[in-house]
Protein backbone atom coordinates (compact mmCIF):
# COMPACT_ATOMS: atom_id res chain seq x y z
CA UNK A 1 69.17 120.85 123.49
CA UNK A 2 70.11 118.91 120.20
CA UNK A 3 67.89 120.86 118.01
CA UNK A 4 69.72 123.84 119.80
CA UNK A 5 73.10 122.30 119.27
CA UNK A 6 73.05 121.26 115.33
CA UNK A 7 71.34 124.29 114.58
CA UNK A 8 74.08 126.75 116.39
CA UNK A 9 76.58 124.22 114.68
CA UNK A 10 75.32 124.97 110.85
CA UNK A 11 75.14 128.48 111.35
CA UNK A 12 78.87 128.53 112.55
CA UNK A 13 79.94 125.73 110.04
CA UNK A 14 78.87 127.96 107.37
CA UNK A 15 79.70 131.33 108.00
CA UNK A 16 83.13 129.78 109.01
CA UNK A 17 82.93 128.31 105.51
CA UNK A 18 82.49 130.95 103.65
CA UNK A 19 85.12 133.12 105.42
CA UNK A 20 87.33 130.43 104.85
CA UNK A 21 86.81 129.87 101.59
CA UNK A 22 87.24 132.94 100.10
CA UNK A 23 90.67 133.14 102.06
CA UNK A 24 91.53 129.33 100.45
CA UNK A 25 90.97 131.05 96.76
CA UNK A 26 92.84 133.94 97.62
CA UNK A 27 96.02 132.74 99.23
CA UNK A 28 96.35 128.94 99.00
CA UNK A 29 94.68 127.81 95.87
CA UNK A 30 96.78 130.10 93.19
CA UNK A 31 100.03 128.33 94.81
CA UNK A 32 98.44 125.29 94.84
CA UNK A 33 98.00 125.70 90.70
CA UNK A 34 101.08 126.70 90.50
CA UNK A 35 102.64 123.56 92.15
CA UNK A 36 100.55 121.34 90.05
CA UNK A 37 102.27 123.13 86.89
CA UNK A 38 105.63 122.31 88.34
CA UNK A 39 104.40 118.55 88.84
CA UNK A 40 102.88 118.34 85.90
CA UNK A 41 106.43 119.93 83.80
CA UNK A 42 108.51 116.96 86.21
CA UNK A 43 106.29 114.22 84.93
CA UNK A 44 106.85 115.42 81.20
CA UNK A 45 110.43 115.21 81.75
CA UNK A 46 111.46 112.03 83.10
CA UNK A 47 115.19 112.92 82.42
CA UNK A 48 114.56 115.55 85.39
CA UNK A 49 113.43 113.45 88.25
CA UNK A 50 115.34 110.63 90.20
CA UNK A 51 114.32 107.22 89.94
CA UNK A 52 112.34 107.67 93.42
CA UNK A 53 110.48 110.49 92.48
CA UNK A 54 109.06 108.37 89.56
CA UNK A 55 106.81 105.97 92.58
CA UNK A 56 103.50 107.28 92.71
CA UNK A 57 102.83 109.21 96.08
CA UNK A 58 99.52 110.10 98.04
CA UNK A 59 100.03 113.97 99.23
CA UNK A 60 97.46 114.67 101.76
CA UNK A 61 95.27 112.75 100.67
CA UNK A 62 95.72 114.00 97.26
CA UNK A 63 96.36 110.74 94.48
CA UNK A 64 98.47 111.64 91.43
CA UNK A 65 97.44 108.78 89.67
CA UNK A 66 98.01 104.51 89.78
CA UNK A 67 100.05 102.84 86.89
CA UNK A 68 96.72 101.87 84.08
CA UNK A 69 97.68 98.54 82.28
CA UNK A 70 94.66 99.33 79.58
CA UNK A 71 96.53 102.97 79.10
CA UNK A 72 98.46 102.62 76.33
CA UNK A 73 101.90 102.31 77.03
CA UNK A 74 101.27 102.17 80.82
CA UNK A 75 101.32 106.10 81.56
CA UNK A 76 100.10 107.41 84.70
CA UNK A 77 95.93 107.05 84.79
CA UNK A 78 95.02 109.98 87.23
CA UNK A 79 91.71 109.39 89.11
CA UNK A 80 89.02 112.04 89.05
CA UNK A 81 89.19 115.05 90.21
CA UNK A 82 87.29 118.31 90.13
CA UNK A 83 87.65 120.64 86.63
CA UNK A 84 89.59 123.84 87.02
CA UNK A 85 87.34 126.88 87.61
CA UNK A 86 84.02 126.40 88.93
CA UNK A 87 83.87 122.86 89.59
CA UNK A 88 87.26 123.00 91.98
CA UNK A 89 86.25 126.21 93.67
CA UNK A 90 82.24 124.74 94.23
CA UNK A 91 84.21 121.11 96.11
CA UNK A 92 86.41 123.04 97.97
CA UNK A 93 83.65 125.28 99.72
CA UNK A 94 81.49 122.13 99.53
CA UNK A 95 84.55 120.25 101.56
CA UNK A 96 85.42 123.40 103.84
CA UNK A 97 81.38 123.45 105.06
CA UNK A 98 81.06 120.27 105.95
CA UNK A 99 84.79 120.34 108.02
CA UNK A 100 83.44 123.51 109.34
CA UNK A 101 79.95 121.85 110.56
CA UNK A 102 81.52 118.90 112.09
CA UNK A 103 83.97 120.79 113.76
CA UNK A 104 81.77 123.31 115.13
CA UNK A 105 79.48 120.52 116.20
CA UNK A 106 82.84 118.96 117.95
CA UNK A 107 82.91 122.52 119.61
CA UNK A 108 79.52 122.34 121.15
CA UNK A 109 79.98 119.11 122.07
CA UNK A 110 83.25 119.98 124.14
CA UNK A 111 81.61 123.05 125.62
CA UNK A 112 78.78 121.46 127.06
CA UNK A 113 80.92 118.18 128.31
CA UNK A 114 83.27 120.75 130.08
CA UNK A 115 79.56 122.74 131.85
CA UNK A 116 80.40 125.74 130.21
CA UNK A 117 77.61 127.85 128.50
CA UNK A 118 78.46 129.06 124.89
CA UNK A 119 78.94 132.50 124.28
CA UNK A 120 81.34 134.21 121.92
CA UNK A 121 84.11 134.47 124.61
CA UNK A 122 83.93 130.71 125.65
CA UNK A 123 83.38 129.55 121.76
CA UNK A 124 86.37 131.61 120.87
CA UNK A 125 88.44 130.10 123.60
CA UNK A 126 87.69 126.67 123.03
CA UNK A 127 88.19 127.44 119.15
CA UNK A 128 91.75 128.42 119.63
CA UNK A 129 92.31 125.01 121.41
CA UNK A 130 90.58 123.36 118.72
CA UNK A 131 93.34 124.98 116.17
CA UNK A 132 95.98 123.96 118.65
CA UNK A 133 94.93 120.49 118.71
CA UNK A 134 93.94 119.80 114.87
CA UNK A 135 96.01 122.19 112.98
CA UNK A 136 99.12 123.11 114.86
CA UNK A 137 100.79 120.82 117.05
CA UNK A 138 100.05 118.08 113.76
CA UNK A 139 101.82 120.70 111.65
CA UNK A 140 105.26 120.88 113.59
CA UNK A 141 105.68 117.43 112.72
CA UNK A 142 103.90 117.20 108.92
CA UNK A 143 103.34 120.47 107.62
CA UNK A 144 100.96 121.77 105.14
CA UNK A 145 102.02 120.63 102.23
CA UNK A 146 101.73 121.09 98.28
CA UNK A 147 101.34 118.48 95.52
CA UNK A 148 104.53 117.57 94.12
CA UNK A 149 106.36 117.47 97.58
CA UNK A 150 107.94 114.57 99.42
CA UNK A 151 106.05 113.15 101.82
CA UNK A 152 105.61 110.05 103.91
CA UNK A 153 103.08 106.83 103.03
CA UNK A 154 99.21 108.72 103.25
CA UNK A 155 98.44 106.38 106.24
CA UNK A 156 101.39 107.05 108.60
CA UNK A 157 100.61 110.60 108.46
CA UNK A 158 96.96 109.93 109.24
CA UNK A 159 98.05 107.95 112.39
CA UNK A 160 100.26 110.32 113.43
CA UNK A 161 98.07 113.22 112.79
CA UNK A 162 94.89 111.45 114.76
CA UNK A 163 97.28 110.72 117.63
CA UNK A 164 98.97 113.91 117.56
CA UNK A 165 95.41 115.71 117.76
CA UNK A 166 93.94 113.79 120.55
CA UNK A 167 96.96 114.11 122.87
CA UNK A 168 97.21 117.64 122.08
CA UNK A 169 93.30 117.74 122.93
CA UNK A 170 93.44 116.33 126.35
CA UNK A 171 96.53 117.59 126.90
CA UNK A 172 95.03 121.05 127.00
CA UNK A 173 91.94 119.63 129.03
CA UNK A 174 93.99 118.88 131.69
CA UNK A 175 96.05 121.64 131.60
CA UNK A 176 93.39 124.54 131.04
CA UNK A 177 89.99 122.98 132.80
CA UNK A 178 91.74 120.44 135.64
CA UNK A 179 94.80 122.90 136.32
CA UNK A 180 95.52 120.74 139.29
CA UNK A 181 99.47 120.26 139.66
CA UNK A 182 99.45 116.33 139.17
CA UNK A 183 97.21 117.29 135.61
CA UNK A 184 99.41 119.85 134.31
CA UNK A 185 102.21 118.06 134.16
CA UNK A 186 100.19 115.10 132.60
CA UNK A 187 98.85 117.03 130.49
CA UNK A 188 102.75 118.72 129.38
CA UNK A 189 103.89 114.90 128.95
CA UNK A 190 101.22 114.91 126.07
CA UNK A 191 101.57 118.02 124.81
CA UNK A 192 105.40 116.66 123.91
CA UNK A 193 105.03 113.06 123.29
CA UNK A 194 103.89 112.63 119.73
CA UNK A 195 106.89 115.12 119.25
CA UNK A 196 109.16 113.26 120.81
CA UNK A 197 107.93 110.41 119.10
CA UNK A 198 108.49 111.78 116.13
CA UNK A 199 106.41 112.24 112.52
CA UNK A 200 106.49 109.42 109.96
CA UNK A 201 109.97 110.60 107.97
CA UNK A 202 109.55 112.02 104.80
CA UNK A 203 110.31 110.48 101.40
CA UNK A 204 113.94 112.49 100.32
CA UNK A 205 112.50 112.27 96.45
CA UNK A 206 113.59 115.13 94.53
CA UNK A 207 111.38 118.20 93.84
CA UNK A 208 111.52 120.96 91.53
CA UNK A 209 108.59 122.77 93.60
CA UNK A 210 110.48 126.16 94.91
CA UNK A 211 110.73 126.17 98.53
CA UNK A 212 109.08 129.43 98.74
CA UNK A 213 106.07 127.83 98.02
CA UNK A 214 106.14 125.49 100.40
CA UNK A 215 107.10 127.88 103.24
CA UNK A 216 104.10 130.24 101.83
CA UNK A 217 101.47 127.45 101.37
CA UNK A 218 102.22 126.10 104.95
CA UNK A 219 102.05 129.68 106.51
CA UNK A 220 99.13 130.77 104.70
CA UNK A 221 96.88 127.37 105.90
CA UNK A 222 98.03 127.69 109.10
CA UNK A 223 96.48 131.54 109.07
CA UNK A 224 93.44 130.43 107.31
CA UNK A 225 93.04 127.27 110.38
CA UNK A 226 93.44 129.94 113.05
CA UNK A 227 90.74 132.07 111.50
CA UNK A 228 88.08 129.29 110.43
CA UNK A 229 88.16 128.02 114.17
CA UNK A 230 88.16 131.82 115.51
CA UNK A 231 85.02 132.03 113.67
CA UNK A 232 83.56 129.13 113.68
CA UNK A 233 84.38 129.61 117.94
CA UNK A 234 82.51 133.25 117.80
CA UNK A 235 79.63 131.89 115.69
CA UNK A 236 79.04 129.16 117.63
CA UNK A 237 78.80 131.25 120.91
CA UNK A 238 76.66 133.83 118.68
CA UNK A 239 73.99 131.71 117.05
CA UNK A 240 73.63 129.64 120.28
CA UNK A 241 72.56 132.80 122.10
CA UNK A 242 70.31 133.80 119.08
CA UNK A 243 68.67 130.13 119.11
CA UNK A 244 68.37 130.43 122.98
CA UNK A 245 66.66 133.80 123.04
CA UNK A 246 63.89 132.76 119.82
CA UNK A 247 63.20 129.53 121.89
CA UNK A 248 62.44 131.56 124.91
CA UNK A 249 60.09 134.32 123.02
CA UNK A 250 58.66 131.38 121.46
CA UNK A 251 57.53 129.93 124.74
């Protein structure tokens, strides 16, 4: 049943990958470039940005750099990151496959815990609570967001985000497997809470990053979530048939 389980989970993890990736160099990484450019023209003109601006932020994980006392003249020391070209597209599939196997592994995990059998139906289901839970509900409080925008200290969003996605996940459980009354409306009461609660509020730093961008880059990740989990919910349900049927000849 493991063996059965990781293997149906790599299969999905990487087709979802590659599906995924080739949508992340398409849509999201050229306005990604683009916003560096627009960072990277605000910290060459310090005349342009407000005094706040100047802190050094964390964007999704993403650090522009700590203050270098061994720099000369104390500039900005960014930490490594991947080259442009090769290098950045080979880490991002290399990041998107191994978010794509753990997730799908989440996947089977959830389908057998809840005694259903995985097929492409059921994965597919399940997958579009998956992108409820991790990539939507989070995102009406902290969306998607570019370098060079404001955002709020790296590990209040991480809280939030965590806490967001679990109460989103059983929320849905309770809802959409218990459906008894007393459940659903538990399960409402989480669906709102971290909303009510309310994300970690953003830094109001100036930016010179276009707000089309923004509204583009948030739209088109959300579009490429729903479609890595649809496929990485279809895969699953796919290669877990396939493994089932060679383990049967097999015998």
């Amino acid at each position: 049943m493991i063996i059965r389980l990781v293997s149906a989970a790599l299969v999905a993890g990487f087709l979802a990958a590659v599906v995924a990736t080739g949508l992340q160099l398409a849509l999201t990484s050229p306005l990604i470039i683009a916003a560096e450019r627009y960072e990277t023209q605000a910290s060459a003109d310090p005349a342009r940005l407000s005094p706040a601006s100047l802190v050094v932020r964390v964007h999704g994980g993403h650090d522009h750099g700590t203050k270098d006392p061994s720099v000369a003249g104390g500039e900005v020391a960014p930490d490594w990151q991947p080259g442009p070209g090769l290098p950045r597209m080979a880490f991002t599939a290399l990041a998107t496959l191994v978010g794509g196997v753990g997730y799908a592994l989440l996947l089977g995990a959830v389908l057998l815990a809840c005694n259903r059998e995985p097929s492409p139906e059921t994965g597919l289901r399940f997958a579009i609570g998956g992108f409820l839970a991790v990539a939507l509900a989070p995102a009406l409080g902290l969306a998607p967001e570019l370098p060079g925008m404001a955002a709020a200290p790296l590990a209040d969003r991480q809280f939030w985000w965590v806490m967001t996605a679990l109460a989103t996940a059983m929320g849905l459980y309770l809802i959409a497997i218990r459906r008894a009354p007393i459940t659903i409306a538990g399960g409402i009461v989480l669906l709102v809470a971290p909303h009510l609660a309310g994300a970690p509020e953003t830094s109001h730093a100036a930016s010179n990053l276009p707000a089309a961008y923004a509204a583009q880059f948030a739209a088109r990740s959300l579009g490429i979530a729903f479609v890595f989990w649809a496929v990485i919910g279809l895969a699953y349900g796919w290669a877990w048939g396939l493994f089932g049927k060679a383990r049967t000849a097999h015998a």
